[in-house]
C-alpha atoms as a PDB file:
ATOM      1  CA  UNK A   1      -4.760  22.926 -14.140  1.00  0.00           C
ATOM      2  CA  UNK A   2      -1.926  20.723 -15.544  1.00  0.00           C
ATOM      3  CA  UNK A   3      -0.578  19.637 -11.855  1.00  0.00           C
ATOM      4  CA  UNK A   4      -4.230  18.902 -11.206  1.00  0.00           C
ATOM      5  CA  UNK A   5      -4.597  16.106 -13.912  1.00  0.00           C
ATOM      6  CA  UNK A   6      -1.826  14.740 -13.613  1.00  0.00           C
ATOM      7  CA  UNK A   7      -2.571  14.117 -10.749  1.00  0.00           C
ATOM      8  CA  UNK A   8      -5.851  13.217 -10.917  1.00  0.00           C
ATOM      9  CA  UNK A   9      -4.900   9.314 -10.411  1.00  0.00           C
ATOM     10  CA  UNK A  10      -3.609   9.798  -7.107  1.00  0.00           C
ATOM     11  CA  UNK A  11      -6.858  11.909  -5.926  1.00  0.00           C
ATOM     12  CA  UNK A  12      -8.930   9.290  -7.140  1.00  0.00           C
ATOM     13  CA  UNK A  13      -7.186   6.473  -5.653  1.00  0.00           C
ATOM     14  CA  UNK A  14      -6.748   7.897  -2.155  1.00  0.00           C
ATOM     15  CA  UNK A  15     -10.623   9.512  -2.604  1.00  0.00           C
ATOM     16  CA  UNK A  16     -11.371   5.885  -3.387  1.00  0.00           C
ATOM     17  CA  UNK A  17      -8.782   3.745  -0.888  1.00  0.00           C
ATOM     18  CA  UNK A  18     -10.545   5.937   2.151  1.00  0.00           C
ATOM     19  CA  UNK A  19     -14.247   4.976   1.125  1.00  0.00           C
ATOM     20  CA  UNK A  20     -13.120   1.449   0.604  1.00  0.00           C
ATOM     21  CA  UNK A  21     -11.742   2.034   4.674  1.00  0.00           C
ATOM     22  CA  UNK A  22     -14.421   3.701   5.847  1.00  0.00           C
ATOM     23  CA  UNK A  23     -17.266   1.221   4.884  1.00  0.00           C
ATOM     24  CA  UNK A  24     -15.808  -2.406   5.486  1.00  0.00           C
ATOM     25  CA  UNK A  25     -19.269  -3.303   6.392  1.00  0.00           C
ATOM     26  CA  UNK A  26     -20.438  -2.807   3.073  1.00  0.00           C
ATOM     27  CA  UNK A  27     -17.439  -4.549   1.208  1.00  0.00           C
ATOM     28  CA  UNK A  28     -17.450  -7.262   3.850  1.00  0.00           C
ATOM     29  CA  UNK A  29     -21.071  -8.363   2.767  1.00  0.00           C
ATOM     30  CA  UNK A  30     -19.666  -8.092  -1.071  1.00  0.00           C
ATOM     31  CA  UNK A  31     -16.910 -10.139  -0.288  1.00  0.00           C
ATOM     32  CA  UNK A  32     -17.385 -12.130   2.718  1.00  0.00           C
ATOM     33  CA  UNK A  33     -15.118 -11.989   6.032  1.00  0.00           C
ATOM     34  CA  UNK A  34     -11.397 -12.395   6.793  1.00  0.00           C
ATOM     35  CA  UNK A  35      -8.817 -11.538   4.346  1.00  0.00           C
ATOM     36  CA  UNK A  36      -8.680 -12.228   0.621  1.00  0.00           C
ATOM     37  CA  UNK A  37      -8.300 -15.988   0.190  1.00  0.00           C
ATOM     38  CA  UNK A  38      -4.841 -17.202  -1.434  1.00  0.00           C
ATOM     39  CA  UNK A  39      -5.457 -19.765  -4.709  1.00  0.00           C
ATOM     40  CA  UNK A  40      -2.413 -22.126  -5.563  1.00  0.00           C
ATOM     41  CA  UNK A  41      -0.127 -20.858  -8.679  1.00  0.00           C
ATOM     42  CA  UNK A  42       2.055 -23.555  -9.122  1.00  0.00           C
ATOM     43  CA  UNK A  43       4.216 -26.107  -6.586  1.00  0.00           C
ATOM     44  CA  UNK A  44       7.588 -26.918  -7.395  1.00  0.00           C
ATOM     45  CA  UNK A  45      10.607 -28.481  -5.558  1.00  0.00           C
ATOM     46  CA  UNK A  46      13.949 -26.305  -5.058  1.00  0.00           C
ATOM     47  CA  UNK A  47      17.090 -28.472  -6.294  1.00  0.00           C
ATOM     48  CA  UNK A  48      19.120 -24.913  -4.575  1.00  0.00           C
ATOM     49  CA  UNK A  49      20.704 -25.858  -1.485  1.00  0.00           C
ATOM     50  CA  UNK A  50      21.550 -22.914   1.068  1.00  0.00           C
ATOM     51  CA  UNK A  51      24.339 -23.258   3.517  1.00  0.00           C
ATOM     52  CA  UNK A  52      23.343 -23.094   7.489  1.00  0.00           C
ATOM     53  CA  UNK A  53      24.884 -19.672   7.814  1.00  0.00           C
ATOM     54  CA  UNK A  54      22.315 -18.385   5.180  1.00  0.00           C
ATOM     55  CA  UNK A  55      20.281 -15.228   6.604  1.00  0.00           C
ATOM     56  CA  UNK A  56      16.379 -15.721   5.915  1.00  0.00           C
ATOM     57  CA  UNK A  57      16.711 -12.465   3.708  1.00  0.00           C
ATOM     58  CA  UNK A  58      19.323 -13.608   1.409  1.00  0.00           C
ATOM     59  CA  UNK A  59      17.696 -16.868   1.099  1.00  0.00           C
ATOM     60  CA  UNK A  60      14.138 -14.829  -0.048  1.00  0.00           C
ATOM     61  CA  UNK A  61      15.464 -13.052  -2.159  1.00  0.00           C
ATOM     62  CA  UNK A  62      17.552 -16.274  -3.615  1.00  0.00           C
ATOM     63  CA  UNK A  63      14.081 -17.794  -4.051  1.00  0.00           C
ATOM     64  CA  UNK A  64      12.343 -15.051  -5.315  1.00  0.00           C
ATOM     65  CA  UNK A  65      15.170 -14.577  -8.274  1.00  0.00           C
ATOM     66  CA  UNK A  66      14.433 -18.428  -9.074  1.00  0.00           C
ATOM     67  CA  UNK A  67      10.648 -17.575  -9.134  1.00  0.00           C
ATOM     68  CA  UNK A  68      10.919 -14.273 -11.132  1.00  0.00           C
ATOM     69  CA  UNK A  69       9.550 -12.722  -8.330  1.00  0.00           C
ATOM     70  CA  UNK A  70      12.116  -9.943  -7.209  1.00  0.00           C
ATOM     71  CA  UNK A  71       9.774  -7.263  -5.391  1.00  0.00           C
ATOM     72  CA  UNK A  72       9.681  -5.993  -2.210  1.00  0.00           C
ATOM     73  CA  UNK A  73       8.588  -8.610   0.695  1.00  0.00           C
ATOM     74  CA  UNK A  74       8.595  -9.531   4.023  1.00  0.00           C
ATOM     75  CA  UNK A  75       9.977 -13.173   5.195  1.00  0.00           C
ATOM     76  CA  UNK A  76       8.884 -14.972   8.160  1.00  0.00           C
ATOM     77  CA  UNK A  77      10.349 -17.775   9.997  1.00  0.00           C
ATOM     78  CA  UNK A  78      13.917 -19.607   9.415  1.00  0.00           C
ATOM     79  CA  UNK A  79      15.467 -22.734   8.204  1.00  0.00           C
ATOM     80  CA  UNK A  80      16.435 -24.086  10.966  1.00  0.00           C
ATOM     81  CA  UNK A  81      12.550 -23.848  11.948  1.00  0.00           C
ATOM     82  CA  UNK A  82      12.340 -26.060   8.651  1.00  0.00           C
ATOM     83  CA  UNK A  83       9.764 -23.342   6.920  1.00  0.00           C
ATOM     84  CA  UNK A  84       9.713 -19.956   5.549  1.00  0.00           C
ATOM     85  CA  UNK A  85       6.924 -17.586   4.541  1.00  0.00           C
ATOM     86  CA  UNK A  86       7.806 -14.942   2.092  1.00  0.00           C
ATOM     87  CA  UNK A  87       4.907 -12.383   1.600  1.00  0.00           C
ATOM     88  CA  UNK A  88       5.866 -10.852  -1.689  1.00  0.00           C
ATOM     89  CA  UNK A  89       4.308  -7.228  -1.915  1.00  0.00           C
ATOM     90  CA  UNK A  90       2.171  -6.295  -4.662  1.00  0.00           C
ATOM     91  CA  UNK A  91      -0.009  -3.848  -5.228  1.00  0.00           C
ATOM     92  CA  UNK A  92      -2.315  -6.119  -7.751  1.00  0.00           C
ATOM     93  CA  UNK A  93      -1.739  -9.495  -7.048  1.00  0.00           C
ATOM     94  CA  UNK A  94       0.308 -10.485  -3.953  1.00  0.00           C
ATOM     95  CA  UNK A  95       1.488 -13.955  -3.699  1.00  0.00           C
ATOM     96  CA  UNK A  96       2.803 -16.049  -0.481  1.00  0.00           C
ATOM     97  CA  UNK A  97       5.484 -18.315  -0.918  1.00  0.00           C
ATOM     98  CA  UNK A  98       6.027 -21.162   1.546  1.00  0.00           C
ATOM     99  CA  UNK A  99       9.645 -22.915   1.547  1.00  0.00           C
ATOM    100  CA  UNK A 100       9.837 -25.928   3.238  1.00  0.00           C
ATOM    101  CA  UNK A 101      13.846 -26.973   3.784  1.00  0.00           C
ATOM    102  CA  UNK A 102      13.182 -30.565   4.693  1.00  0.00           C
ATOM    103  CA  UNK A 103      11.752 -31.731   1.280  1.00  0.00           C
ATOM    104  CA  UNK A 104      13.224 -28.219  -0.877  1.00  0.00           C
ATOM    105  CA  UNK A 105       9.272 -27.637  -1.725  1.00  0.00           C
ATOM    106  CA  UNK A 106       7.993 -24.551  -3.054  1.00  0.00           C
ATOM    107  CA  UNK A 107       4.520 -23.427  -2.837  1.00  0.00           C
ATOM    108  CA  UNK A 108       3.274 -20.165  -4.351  1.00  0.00           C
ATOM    109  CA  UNK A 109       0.050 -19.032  -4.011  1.00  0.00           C
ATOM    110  CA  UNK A 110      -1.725 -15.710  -5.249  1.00  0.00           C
ATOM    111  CA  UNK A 111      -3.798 -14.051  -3.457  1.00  0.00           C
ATOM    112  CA  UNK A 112      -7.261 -13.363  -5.377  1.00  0.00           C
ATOM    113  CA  UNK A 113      -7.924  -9.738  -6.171  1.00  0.00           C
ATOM    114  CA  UNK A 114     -10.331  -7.987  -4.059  1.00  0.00           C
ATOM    115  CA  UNK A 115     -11.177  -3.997  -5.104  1.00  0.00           C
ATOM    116  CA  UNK A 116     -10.701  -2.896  -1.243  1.00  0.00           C
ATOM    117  CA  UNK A 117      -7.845  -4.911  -0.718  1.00  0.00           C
ATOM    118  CA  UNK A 118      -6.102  -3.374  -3.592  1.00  0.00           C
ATOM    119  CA  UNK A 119      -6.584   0.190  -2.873  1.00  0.00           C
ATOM    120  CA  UNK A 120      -5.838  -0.127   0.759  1.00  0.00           C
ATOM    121  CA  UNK A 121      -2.805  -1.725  -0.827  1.00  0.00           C
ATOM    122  CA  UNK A 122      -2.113   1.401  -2.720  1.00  0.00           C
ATOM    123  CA  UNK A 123      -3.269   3.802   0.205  1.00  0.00           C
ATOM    124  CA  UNK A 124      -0.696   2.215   2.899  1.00  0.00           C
ATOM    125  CA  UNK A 125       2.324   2.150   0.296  1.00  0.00           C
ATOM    126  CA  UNK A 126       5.301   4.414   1.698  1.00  0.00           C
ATOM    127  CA  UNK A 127       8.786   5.033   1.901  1.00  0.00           C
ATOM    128  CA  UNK A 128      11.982   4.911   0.335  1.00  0.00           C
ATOM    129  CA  UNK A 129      12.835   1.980   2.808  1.00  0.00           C
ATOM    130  CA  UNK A 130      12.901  -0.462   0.103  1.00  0.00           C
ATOM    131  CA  UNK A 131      15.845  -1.322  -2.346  1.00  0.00           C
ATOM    132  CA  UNK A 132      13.880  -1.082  -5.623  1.00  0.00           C
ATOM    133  CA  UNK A 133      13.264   2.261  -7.794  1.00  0.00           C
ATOM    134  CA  UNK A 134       9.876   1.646  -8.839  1.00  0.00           C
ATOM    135  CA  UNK A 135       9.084   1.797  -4.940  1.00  0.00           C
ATOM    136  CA  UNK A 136      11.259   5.237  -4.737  1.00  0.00           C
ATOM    137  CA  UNK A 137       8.951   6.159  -7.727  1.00  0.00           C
ATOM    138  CA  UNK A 138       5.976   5.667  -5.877  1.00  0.00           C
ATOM    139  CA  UNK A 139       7.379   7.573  -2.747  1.00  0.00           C
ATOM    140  CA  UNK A 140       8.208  10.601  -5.159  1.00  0.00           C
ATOM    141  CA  UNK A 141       4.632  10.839  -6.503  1.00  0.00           C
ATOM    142  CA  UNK A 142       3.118  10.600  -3.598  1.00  0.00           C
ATOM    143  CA  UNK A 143       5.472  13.314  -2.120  1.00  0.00           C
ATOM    144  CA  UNK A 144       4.765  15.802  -5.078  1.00  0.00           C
ATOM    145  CA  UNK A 145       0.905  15.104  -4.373  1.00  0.00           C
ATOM    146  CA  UNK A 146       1.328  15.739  -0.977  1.00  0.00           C
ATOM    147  CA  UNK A 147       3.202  19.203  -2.326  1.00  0.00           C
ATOM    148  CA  UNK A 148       0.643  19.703  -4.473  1.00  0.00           C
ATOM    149  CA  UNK A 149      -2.219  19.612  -2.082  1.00  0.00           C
ATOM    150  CA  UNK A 150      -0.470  22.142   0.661  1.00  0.00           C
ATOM    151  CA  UNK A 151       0.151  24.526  -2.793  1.00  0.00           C
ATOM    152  CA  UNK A 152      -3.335  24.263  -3.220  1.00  0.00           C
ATOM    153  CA  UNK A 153      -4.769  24.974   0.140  1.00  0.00           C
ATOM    154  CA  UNK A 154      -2.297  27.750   0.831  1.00  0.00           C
ATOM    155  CA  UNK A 155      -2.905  29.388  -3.017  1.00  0.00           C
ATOM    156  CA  UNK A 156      -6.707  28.650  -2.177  1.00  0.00           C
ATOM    157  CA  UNK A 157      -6.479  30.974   1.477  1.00  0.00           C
ATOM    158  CA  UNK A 158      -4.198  33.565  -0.785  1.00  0.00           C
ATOM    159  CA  UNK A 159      -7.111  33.773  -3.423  1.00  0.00           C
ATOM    160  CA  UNK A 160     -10.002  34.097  -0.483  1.00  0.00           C
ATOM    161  CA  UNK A 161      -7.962  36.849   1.329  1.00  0.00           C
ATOM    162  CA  UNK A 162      -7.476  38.910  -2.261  1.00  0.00           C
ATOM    163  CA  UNK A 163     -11.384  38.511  -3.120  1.00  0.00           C
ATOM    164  CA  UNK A 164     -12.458  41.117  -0.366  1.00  0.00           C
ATOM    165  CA  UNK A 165     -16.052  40.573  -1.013  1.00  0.00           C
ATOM    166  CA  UNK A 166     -16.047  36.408  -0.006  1.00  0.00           C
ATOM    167  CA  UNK A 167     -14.110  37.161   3.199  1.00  0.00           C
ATOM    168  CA  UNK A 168     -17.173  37.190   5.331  1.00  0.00           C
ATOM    169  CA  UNK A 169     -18.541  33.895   4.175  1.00  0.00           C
ATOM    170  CA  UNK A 170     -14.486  32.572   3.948  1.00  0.00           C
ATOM    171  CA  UNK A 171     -13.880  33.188   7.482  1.00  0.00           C
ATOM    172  CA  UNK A 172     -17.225  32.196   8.357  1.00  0.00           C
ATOM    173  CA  UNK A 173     -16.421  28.598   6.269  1.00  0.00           C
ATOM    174  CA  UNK A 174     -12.971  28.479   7.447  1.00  0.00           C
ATOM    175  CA  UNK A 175     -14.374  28.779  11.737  1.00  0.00           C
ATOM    176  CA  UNK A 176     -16.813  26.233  11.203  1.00  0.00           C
ATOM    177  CA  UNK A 177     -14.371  23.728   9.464  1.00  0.00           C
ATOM    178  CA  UNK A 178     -11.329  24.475  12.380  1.00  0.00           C
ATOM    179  CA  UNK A 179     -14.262  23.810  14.941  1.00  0.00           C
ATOM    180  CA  UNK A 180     -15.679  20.447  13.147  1.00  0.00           C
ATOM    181  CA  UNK A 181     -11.931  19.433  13.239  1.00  0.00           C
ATOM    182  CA  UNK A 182     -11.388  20.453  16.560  1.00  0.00           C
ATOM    183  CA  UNK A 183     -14.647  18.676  17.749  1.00  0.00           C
ATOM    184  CA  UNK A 184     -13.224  15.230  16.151  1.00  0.00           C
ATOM    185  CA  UNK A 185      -9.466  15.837  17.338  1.00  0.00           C
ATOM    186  CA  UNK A 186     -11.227  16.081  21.159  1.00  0.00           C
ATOM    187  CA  UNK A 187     -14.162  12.964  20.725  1.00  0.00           C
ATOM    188  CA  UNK A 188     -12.290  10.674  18.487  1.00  0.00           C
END
């Protein structure tokens, strides 16, 4: 019972994250098409020069620092293409930071919330790939929930198979589910 609500969040979030997937048509009339729209934070101009043999990572995360902004992100193009695009990743607010070498300006921009956005967000988050602990934290939970469920499914087939008189109607339950799985694993 404890395991359960504690990890009740998690249940609700991926319960919720899947609806949000499974019915974009409804959200899209909410919300509108395309992705969530970006709204300008705040433009600046970056006095830090970076030397030529600067990777596009180091130079991120550089900018990033100078932003208070450290997070995991992704970076696209290079400064010798005279632009970058750092995506920083966030569950709640993600923001887009555009570097542009030839005049050192900074634009950040946050991207307005969204409900479906967000939990996708939150669905899709994985791995220990990433250099900060709070995403290893994430990974952990998610792993003990995955744990959790398996105990759950296996201590729910143990309890069927020791209540001799909800076999029948078990079995029965169990047959149709395997063949409603099996149906969708063969049309889908």
């Amino acid at each position: 019972m404890y395991l359960a609500l504690f990890l009740t969040p998690w249940v609700l979030m991926y319960a919720l994250s899947t609806m949000a997937m499974n019915h974009r048509g409804f959200f899209k009339k909410l919300y509108g098409t395309g992705p969530a729209p970006y709204e300008v934070e705040k433009e600046q101009t970056c006095v830090r020069k970076f030397s030529s043999d600067a990777t596009t990572a180091a130079i991120a995360e550089q900018l990033l620092k100078d932003l208070g902004l450290e997070g995991t992100y992704t970076v696209r193009g290079s400064i010798a293409g005279g632009r970058l695009t750092i995506l920083r990743q966030d569950p709640v607010s993600p923001r887009r930071i555009t570097y542009t070498a030839a005049d050192g300006r900074l634009l950040v921009e946050k991207e307005v919330f969204r409900v479906p956005a967000f939990l996708e967000r939150m669905h899709r988050r994985r791995g220990y790939q990433h250099k900060y602990l709070i995403e290893d934290a994430w990974a952990s939970s998610v792993d003990a929930f995955i744990v959790a469920m398996i105990f759950w499914a296996g201590s729910g087939l143990w309890m069927w198979w020791e209540l001799g008189e909800t076999r029948r109607w078990g079995a029965i339950s169990a047959a149709c589910g395997v063949a409603l799985f099996a149906l969708f694993l063969l049309k889908l």
